[in-house]
PDB file of N, CA and C in Angstrom:
ATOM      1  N   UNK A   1       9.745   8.760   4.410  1.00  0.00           N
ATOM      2  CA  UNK A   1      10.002   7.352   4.637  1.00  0.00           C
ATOM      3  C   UNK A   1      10.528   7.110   6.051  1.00  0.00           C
ATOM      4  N   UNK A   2      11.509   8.247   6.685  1.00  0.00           N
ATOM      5  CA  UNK A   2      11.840   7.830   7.652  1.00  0.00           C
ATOM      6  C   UNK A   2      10.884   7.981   9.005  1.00  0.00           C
ATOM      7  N   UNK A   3       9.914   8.891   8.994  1.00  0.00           N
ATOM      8  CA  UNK A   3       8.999   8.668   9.848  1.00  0.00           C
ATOM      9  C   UNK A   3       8.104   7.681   9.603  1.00  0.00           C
ATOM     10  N   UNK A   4       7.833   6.981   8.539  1.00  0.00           N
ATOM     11  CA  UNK A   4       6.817   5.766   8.261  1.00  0.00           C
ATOM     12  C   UNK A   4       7.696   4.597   9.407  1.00  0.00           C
ATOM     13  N   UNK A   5       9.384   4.454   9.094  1.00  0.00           N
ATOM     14  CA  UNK A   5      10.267   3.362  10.015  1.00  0.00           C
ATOM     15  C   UNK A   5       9.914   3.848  11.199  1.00  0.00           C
ATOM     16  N   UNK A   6      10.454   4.878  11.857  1.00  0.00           N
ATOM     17  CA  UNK A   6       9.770   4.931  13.003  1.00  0.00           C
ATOM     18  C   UNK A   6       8.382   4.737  13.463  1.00  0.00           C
ATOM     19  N   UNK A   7       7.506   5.175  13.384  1.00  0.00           N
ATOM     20  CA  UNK A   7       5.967   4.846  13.113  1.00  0.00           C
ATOM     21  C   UNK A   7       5.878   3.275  13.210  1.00  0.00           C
ATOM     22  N   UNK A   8       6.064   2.379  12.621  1.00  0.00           N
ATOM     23  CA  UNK A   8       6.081   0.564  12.255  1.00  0.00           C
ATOM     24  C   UNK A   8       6.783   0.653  13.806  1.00  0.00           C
ATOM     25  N   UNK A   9       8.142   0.720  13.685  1.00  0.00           N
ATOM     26  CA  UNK A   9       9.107   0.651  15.227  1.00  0.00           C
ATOM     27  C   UNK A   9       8.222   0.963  16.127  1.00  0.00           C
ATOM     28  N   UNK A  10       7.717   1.843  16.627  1.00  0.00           N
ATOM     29  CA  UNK A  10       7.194   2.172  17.521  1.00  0.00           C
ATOM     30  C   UNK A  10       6.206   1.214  18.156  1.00  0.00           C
ATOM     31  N   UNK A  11       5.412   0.888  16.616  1.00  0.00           N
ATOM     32  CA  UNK A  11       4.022  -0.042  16.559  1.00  0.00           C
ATOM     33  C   UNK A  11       4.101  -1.132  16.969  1.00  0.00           C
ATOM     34  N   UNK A  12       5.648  -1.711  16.274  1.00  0.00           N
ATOM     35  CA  UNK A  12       5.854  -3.324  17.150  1.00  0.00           C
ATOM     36  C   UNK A  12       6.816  -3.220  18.530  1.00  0.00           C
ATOM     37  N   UNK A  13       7.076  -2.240  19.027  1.00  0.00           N
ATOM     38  CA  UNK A  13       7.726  -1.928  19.825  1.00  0.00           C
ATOM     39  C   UNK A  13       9.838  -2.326  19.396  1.00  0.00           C
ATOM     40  N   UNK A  14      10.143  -1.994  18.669  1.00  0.00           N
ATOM     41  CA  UNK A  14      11.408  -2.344  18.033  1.00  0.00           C
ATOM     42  C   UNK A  14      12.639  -1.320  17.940  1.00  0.00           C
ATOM     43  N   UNK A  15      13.334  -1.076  18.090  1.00  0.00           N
ATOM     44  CA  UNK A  15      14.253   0.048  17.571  1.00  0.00           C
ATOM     45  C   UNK A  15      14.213   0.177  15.865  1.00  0.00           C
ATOM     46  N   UNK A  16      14.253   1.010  15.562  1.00  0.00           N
ATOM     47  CA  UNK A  16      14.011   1.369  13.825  1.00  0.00           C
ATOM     48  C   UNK A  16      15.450   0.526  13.347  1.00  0.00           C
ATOM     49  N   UNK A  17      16.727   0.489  14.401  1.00  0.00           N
ATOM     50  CA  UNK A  17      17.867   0.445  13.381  1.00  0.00           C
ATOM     51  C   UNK A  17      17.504  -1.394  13.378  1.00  0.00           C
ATOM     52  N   UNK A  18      16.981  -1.720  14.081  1.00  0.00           N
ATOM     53  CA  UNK A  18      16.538  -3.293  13.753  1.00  0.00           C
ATOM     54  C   UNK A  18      15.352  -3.804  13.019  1.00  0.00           C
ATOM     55  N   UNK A  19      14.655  -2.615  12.966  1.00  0.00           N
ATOM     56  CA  UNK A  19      13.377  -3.135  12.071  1.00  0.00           C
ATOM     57  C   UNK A  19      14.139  -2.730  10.637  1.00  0.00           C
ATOM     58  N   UNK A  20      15.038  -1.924  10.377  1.00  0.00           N
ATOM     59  CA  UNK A  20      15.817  -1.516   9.136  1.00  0.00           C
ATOM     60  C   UNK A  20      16.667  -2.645   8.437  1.00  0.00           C
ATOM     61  N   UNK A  21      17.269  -3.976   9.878  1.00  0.00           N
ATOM     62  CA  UNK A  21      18.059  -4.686   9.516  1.00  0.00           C
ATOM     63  C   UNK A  21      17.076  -6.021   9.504  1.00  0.00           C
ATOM     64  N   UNK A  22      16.503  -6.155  10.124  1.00  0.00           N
ATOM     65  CA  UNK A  22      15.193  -7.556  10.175  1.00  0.00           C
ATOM     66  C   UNK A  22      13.730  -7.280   9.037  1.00  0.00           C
ATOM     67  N   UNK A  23      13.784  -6.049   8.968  1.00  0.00           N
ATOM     68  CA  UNK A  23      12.461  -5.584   8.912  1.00  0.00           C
ATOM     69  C   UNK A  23      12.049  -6.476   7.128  1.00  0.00           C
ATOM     70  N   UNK A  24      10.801  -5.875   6.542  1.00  0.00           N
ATOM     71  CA  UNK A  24      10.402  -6.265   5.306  1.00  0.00           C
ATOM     72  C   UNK A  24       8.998  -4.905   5.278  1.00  0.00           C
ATOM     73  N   UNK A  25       9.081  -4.676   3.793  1.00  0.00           N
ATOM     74  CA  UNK A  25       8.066  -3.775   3.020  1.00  0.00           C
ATOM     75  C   UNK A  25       6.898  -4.954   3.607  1.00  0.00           C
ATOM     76  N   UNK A  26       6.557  -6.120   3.796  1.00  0.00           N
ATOM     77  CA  UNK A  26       5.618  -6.705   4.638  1.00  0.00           C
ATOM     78  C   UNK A  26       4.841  -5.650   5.589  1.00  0.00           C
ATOM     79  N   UNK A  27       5.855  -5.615   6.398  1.00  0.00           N
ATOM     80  CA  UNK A  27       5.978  -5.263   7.874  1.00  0.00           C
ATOM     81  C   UNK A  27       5.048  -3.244   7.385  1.00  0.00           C
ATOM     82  N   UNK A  28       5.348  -2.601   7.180  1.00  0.00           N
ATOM     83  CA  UNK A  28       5.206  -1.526   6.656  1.00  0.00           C
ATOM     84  C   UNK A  28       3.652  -1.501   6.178  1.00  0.00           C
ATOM     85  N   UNK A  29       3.633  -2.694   5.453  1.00  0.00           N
ATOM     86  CA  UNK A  29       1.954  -3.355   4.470  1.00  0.00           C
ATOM     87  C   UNK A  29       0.826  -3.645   5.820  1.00  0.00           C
ATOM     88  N   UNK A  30       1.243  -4.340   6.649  1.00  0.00           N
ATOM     89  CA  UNK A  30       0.637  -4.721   7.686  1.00  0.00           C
ATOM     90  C   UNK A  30       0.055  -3.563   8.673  1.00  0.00           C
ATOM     91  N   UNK A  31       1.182  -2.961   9.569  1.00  0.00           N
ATOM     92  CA  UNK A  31       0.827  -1.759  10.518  1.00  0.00           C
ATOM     93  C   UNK A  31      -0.385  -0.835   9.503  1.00  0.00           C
ATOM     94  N   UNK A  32       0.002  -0.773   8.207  1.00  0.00           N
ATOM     95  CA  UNK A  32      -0.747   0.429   7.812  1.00  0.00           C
ATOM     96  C   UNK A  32      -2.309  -0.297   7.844  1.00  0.00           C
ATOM     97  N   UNK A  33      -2.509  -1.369   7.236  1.00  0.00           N
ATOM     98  CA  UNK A  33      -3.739  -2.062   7.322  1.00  0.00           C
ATOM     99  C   UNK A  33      -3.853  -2.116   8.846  1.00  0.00           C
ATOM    100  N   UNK A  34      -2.910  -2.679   9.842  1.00  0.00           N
ATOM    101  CA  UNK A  34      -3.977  -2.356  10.978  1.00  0.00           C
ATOM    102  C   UNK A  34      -4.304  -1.054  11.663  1.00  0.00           C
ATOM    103  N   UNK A  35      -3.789  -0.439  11.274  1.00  0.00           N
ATOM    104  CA  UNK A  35      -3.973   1.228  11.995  1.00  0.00           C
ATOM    105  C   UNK A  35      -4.948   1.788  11.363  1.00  0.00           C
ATOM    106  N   UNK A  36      -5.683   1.092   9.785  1.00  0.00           N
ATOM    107  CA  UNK A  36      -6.566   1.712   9.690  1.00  0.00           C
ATOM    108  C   UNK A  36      -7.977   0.849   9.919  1.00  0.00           C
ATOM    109  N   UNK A  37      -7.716  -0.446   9.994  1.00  0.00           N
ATOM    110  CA  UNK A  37      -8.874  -1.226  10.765  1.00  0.00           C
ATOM    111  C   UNK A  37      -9.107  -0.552  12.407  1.00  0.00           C
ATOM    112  N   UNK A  38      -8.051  -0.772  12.980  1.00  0.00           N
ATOM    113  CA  UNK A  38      -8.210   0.296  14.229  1.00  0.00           C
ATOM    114  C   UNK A  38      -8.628   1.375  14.490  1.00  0.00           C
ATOM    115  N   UNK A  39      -8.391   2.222  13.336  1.00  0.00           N
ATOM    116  CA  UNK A  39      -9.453   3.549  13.215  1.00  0.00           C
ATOM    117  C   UNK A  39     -10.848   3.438  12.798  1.00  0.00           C
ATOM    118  N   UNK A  40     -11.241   2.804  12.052  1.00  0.00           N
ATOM    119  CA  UNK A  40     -12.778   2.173  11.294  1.00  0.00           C
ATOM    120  C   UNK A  40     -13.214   1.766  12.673  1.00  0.00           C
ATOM    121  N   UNK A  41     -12.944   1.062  13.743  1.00  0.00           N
ATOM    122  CA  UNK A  41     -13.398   0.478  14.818  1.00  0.00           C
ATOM    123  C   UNK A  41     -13.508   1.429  15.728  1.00  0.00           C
ATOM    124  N   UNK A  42     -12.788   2.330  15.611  1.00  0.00           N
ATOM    125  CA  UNK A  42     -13.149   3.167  16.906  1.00  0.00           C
ATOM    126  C   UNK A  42     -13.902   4.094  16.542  1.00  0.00           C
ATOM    127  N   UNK A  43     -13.698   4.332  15.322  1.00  0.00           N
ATOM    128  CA  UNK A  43     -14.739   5.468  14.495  1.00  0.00           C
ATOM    129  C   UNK A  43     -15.998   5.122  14.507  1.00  0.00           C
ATOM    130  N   UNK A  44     -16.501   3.320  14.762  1.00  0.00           N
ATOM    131  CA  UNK A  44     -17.629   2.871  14.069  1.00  0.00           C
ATOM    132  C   UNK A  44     -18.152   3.226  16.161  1.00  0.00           C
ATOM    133  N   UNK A  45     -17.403   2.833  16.961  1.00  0.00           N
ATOM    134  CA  UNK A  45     -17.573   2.683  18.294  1.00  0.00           C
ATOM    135  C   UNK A  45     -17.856   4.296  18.720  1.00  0.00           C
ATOM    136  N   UNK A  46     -17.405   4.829  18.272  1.00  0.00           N
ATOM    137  CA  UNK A  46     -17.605   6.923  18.438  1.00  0.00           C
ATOM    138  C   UNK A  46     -18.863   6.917  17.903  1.00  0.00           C
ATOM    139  N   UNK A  47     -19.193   6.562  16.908  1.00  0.00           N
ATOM    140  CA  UNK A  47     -20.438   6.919  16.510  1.00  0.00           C
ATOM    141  C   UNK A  47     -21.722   5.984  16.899  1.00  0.00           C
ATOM    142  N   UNK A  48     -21.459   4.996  16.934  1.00  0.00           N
ATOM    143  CA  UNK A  48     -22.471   3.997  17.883  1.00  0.00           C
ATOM    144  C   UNK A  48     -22.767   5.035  19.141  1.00  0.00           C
ATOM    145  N   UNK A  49     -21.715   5.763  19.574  1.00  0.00           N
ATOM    146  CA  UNK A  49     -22.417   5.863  20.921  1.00  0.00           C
ATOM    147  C   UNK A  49     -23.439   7.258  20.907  1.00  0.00           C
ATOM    148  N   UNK A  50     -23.044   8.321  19.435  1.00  0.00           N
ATOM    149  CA  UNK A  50     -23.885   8.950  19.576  1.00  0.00           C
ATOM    150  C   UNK A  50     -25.035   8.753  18.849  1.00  0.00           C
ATOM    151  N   UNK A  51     -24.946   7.595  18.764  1.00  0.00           N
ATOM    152  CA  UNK A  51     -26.212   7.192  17.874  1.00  0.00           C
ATOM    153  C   UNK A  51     -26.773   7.849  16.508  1.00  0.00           C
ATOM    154  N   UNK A  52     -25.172   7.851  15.696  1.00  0.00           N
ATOM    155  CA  UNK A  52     -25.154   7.921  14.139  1.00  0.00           C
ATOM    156  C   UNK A  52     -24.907   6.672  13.321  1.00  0.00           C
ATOM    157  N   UNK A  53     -25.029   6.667  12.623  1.00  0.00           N
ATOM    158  CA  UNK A  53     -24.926   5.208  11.302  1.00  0.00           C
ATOM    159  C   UNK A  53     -23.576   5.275  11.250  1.00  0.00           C
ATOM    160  N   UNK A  54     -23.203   3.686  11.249  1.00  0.00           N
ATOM    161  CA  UNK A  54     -21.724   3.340  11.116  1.00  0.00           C
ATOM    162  C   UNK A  54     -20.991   4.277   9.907  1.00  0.00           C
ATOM    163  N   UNK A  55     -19.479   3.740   9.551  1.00  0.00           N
ATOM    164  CA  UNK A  55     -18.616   4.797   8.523  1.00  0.00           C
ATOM    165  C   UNK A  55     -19.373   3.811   7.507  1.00  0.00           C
ATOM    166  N   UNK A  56     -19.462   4.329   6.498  1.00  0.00           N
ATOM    167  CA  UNK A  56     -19.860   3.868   4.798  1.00  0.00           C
ATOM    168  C   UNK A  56     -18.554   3.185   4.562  1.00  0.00           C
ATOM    169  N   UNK A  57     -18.686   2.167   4.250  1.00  0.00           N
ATOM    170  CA  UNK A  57     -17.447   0.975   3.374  1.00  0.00           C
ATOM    171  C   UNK A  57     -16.384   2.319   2.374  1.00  0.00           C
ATOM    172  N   UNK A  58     -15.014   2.002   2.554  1.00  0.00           N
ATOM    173  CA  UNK A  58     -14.496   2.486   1.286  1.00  0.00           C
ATOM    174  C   UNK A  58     -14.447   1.914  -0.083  1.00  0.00           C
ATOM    175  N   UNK A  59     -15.582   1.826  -0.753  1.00  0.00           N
ATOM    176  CA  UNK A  59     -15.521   1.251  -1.976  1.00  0.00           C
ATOM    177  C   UNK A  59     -16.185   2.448  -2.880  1.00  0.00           C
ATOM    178  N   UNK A  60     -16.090   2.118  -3.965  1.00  0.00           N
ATOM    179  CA  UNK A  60     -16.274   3.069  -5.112  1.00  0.00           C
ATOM    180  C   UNK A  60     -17.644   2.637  -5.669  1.00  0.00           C
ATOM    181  N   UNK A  61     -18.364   3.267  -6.045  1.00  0.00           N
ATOM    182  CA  UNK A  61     -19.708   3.479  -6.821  1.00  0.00           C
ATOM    183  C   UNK A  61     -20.032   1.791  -7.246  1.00  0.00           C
ATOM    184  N   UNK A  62     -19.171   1.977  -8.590  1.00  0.00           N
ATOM    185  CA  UNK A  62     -18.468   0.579  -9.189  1.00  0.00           C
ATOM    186  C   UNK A  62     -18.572  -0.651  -8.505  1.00  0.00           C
ATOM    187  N   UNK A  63     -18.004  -0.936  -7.595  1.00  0.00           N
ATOM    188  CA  UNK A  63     -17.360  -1.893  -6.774  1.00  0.00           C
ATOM    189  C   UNK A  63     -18.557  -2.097  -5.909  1.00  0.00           C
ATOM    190  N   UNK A  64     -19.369  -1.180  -5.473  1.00  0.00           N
ATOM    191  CA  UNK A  64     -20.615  -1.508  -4.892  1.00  0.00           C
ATOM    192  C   UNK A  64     -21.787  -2.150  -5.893  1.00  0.00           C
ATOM    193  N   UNK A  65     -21.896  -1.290  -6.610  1.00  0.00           N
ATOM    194  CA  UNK A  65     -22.783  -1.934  -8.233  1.00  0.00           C
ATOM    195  C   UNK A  65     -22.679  -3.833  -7.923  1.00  0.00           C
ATOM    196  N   UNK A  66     -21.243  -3.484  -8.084  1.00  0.00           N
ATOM    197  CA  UNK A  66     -20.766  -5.522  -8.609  1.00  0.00           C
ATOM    198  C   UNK A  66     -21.431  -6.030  -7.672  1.00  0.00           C
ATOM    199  N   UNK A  67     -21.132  -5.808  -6.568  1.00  0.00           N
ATOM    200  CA  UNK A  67     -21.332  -6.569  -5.198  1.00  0.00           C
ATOM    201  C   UNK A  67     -23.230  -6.595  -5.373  1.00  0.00           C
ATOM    202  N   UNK A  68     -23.757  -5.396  -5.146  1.00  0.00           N
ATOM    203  CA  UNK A  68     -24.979  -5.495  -5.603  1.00  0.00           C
ATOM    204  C   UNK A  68     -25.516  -6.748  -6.304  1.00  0.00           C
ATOM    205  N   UNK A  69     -25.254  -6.142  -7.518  1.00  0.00           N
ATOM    206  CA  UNK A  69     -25.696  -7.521  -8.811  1.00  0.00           C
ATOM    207  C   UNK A  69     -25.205  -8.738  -8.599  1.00  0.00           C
ATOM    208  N   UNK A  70     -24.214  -9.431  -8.070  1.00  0.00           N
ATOM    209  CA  UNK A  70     -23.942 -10.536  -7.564  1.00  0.00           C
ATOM    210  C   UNK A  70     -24.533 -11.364  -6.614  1.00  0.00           C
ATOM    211  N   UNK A  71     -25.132 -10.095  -5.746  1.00  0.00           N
ATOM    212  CA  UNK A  71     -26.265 -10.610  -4.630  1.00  0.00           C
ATOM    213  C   UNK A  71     -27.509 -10.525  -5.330  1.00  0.00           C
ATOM    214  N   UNK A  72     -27.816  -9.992  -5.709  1.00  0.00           N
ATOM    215  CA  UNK A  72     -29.218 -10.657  -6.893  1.00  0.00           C
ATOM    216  C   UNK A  72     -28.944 -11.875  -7.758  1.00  0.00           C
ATOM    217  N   UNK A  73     -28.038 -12.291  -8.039  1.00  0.00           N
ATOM    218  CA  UNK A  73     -27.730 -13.397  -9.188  1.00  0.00           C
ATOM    219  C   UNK A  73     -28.208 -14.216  -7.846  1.00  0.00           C
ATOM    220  N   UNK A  74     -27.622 -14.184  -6.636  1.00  0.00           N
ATOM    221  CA  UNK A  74     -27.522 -15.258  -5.394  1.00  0.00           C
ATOM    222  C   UNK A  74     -28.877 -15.863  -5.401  1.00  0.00           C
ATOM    223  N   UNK A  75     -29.619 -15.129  -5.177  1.00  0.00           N
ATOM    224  CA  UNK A  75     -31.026 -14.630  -4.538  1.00  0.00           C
ATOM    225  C   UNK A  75     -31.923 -15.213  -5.726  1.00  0.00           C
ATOM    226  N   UNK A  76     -32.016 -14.857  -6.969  1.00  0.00           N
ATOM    227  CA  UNK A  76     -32.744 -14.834  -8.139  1.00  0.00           C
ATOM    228  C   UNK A  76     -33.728 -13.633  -8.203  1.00  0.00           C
ATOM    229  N   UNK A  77     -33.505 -12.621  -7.915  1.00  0.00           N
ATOM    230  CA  UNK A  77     -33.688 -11.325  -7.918  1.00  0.00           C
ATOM    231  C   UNK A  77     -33.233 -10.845  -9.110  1.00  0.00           C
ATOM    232  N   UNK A  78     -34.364  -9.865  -9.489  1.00  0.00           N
ATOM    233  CA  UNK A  78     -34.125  -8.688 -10.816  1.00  0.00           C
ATOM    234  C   UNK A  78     -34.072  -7.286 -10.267  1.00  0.00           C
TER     235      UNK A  78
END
């Protein structure tokens, strides 16, 4: 935990003992979502350049299915 406070601190540029006294489990929710949009982007930008196919979505089998069949309901597709 205490390297996750530092880590956030660092990220918004803050001292930890004030992100400890200001801070919120928000704050913690956020950096991690953007550090990993930031990685997906540079990952997608690394591989653009060697001319491989972007990263595959993190979704599950499942969760792709839905999305699937929902876009056929759109469409009127079987």
């Amino acid at each position: 935990m205490l390297a996750t406070i530092d880590w956030v601190a660092r990220r918004y540029g803050v001292l930890p003992s004030r992100l400890l006294l200001e801070g919120d489990s928000i704050d913690i929710i956020l950096a991690t979502l953007g550090q990993r949009y930031e990685n997906f982007v540079t990952e997608n930008q690394r591989r653009k350049s060697k001319g491989q196919a972007p990263v595959a979505p993190d979704l599950t089998q499942e969760e792709m299915m839905a999305m699937l069949e929902r876009a056929k309901k759109k469409t009127g597709k079987k």
